[in-house]
N, C-alpha and C. Protein backbone atom coordinates (compact mmCIF):
# COMPACT_ATOMS: atom_id res chain seq x y z
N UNK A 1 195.35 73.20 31.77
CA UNK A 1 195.18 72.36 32.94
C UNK A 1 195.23 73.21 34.22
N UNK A 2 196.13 74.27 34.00
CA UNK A 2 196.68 74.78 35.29
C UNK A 2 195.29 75.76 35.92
N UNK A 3 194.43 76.58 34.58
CA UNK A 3 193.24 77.09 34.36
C UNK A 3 191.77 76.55 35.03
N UNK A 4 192.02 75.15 34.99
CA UNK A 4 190.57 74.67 35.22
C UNK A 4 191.42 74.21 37.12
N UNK A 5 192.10 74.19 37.56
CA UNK A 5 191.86 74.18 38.63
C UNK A 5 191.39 75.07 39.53
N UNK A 6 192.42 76.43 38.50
CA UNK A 6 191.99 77.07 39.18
C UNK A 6 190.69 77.66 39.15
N UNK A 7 190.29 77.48 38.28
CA UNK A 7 188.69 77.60 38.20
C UNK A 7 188.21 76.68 38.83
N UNK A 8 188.23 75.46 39.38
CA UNK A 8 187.37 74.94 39.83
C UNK A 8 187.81 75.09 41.64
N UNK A 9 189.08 75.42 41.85
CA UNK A 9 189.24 76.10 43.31
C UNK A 9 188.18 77.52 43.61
N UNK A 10 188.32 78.35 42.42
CA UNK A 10 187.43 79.49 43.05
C UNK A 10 185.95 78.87 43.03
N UNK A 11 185.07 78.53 41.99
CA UNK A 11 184.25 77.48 41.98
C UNK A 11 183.60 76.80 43.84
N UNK A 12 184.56 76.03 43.99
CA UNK A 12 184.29 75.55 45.37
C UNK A 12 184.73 76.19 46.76
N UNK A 13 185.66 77.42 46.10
CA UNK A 13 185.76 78.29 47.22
C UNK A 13 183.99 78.72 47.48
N UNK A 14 183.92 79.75 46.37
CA UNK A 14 182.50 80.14 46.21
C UNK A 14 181.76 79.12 46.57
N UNK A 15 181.23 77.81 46.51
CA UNK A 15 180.06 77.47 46.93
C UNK A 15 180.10 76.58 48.24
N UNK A 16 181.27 76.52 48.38
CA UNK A 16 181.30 76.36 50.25
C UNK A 16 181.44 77.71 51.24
N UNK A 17 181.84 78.68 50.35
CA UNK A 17 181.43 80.20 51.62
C UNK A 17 179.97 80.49 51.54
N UNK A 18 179.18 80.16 50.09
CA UNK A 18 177.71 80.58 49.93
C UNK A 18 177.02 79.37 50.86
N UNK A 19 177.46 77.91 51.61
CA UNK A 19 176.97 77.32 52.09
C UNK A 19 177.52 77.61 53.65
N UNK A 20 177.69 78.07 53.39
CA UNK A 20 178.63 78.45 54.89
C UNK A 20 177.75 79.78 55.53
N UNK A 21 177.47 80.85 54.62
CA UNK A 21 176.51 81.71 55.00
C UNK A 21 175.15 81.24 55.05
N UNK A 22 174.79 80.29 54.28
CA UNK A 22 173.45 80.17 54.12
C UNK A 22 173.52 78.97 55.88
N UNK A 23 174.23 78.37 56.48
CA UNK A 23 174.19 77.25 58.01
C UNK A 23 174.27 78.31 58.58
N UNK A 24 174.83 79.76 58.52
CA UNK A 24 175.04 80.59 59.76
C UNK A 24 173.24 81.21 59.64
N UNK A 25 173.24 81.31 58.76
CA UNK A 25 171.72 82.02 58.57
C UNK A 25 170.71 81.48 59.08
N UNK A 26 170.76 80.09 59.09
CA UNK A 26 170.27 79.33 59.85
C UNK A 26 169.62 79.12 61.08
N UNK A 27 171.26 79.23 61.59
CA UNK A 27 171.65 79.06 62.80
C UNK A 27 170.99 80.25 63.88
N UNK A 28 171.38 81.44 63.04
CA UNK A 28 170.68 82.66 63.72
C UNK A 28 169.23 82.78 63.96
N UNK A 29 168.56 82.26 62.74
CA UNK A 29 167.09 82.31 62.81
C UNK A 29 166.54 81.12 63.52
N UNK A 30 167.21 80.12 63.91
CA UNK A 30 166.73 79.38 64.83
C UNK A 30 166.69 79.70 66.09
N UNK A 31 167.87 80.57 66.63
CA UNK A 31 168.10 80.95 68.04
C UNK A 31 167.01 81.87 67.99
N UNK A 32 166.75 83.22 67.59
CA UNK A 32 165.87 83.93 67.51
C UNK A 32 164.67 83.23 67.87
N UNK A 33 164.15 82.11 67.32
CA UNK A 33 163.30 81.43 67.15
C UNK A 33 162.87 80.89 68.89
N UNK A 34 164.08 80.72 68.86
CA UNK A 34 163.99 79.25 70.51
C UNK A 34 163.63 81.02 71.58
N UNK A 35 164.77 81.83 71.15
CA UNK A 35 164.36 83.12 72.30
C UNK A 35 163.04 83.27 72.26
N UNK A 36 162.05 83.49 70.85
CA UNK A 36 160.69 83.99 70.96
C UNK A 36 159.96 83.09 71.64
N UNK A 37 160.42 81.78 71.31
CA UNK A 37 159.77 80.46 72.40
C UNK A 37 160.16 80.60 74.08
N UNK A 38 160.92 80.98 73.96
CA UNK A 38 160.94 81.10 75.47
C UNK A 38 160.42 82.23 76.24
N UNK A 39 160.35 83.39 75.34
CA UNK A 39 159.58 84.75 75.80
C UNK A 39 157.97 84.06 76.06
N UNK A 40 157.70 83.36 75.19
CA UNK A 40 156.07 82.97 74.77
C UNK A 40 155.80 81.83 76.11
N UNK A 41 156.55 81.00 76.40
CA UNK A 41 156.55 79.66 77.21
C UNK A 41 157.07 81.18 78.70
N UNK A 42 157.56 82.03 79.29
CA UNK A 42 157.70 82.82 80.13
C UNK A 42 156.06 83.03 80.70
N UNK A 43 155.74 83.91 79.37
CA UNK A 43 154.33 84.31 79.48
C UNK A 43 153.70 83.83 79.76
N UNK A 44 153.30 82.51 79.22
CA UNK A 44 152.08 81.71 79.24
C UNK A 44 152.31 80.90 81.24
N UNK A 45 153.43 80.60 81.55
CA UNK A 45 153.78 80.63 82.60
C UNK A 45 153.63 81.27 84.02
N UNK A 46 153.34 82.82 83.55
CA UNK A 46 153.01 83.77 84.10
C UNK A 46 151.30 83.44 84.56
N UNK A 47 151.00 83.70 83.36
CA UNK A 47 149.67 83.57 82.95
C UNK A 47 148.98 82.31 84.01
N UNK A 48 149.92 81.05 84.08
CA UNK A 48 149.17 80.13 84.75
C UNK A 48 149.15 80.28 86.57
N UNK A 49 150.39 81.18 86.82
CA UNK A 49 149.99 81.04 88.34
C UNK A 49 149.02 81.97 88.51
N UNK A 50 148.70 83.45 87.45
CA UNK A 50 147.49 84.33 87.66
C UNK A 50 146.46 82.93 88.10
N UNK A 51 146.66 82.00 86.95
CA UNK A 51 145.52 81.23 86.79
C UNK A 51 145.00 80.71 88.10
N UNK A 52 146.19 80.07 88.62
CA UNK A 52 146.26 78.98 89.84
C UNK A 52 145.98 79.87 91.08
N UNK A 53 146.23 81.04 91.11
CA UNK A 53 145.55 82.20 92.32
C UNK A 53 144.23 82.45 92.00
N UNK A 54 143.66 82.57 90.91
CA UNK A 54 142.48 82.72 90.73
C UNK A 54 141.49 81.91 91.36
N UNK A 55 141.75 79.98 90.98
CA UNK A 55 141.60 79.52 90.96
C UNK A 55 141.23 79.27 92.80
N UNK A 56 142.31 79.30 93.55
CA UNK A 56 142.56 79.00 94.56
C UNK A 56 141.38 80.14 95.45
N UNK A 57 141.57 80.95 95.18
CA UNK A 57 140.33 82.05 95.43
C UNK A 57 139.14 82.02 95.27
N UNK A 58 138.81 81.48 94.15
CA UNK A 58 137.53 80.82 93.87
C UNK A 58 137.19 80.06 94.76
N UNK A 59 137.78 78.85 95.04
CA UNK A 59 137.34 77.52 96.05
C UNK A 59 137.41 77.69 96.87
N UNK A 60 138.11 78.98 97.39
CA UNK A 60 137.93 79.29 99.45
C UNK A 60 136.85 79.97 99.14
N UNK A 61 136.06 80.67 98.60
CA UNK A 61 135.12 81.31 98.17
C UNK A 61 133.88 80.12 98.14
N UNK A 62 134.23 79.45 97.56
CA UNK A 62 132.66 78.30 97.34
C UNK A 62 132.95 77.39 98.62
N UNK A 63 133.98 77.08 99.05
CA UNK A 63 134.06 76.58 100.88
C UNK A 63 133.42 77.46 101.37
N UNK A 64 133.87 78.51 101.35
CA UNK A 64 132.75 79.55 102.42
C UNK A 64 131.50 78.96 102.24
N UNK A 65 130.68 79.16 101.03
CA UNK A 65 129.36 79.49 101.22
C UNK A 65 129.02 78.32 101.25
N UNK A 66 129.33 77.26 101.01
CA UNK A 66 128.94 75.73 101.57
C UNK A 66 128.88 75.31 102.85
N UNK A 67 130.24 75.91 103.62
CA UNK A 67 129.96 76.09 104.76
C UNK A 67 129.10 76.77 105.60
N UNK A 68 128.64 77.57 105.14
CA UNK A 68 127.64 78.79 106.03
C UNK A 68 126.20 78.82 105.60
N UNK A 69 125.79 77.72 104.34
CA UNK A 69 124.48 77.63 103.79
C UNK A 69 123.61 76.87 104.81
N UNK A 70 124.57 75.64 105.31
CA UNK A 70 123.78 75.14 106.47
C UNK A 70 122.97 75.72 107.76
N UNK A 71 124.18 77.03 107.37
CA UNK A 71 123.63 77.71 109.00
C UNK A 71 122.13 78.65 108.83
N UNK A 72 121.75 78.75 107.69
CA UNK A 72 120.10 78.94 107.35
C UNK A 72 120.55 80.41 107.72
N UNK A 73 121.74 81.37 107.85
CA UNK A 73 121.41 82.73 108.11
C UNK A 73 120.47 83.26 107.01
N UNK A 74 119.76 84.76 107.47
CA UNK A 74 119.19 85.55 106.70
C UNK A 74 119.96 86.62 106.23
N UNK A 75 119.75 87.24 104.97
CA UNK A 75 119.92 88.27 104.37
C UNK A 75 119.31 89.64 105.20
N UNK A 76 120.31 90.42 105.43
CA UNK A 76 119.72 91.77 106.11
C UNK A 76 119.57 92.92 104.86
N UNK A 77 118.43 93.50 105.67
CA UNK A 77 118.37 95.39 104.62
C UNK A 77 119.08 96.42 104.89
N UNK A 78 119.07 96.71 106.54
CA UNK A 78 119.55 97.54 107.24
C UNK A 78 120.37 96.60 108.01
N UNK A 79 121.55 97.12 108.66
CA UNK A 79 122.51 97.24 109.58
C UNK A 79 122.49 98.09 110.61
N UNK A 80 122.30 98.10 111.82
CA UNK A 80 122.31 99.06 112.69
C UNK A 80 123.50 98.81 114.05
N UNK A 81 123.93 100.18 114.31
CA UNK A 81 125.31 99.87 115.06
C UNK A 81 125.04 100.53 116.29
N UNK A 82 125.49 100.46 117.58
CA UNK A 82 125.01 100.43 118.83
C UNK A 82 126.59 101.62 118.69
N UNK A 83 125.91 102.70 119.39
CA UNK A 83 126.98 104.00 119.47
C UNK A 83 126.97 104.17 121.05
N UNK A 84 128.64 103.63 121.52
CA UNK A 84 128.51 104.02 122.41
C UNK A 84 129.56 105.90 122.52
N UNK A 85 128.51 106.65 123.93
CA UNK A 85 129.39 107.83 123.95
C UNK A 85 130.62 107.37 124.66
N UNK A 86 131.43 108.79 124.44
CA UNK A 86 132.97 108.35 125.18
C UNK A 86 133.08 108.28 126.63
N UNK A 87 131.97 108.73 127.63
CA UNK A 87 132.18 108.64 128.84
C UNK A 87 131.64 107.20 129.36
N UNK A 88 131.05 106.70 128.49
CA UNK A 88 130.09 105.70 128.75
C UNK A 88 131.26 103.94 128.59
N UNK A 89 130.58 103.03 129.35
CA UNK A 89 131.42 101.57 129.15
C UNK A 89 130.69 100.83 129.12
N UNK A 90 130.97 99.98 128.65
CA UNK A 90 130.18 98.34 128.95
C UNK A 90 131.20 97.22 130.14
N UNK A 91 130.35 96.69 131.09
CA UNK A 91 131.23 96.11 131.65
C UNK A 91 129.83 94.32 132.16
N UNK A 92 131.11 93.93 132.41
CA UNK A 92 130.20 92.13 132.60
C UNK A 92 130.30 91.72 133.78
């Protein structure tokens, strides 16, 4: 009698420490888990204000030329720049 308890104490010692490692094991690979999620949810985060500057750049960009299509300017070939010398002024 005295035998089978104690066999059945080591018994349930053993399979509540083997359940006991196997919740910590768990436990660890879940956190790991939530960290890689949050590295990934960081990134992608990142990623969206690139997005939202991009974005925002774009549409002052297509305002411009909506705005200035009306004005019928022309496309130039040449550019030419009026050189003044250093002794020289312009005055009004």
């Amino acid at each position: 009698m005295n035998k089978k308890f104690i066999t059945i104490g080591i018994l349930s010692t053993i399979f509540l420490l083997s359940l006991y490692v196997f919740q910590v094991n768990a436990e660890v690979s879940e956190r790991y888990s939530v960290r890689d999620y949050q590295e990934k949810i960081d990134k992608i985060s990142e990623e969206n204000k690139n997005l939202e500057i991009k974005e925002a750049e774009a549409n002052s960009l297509d305002d411009i030329i909506a705005l200035v299509k009306p004005l019928n300017f022309e496309k130039t070939d040449k550019i030419y720049y009026i050189r003044a010398l250093d002794d020289q002024m312009v005055v009004k």
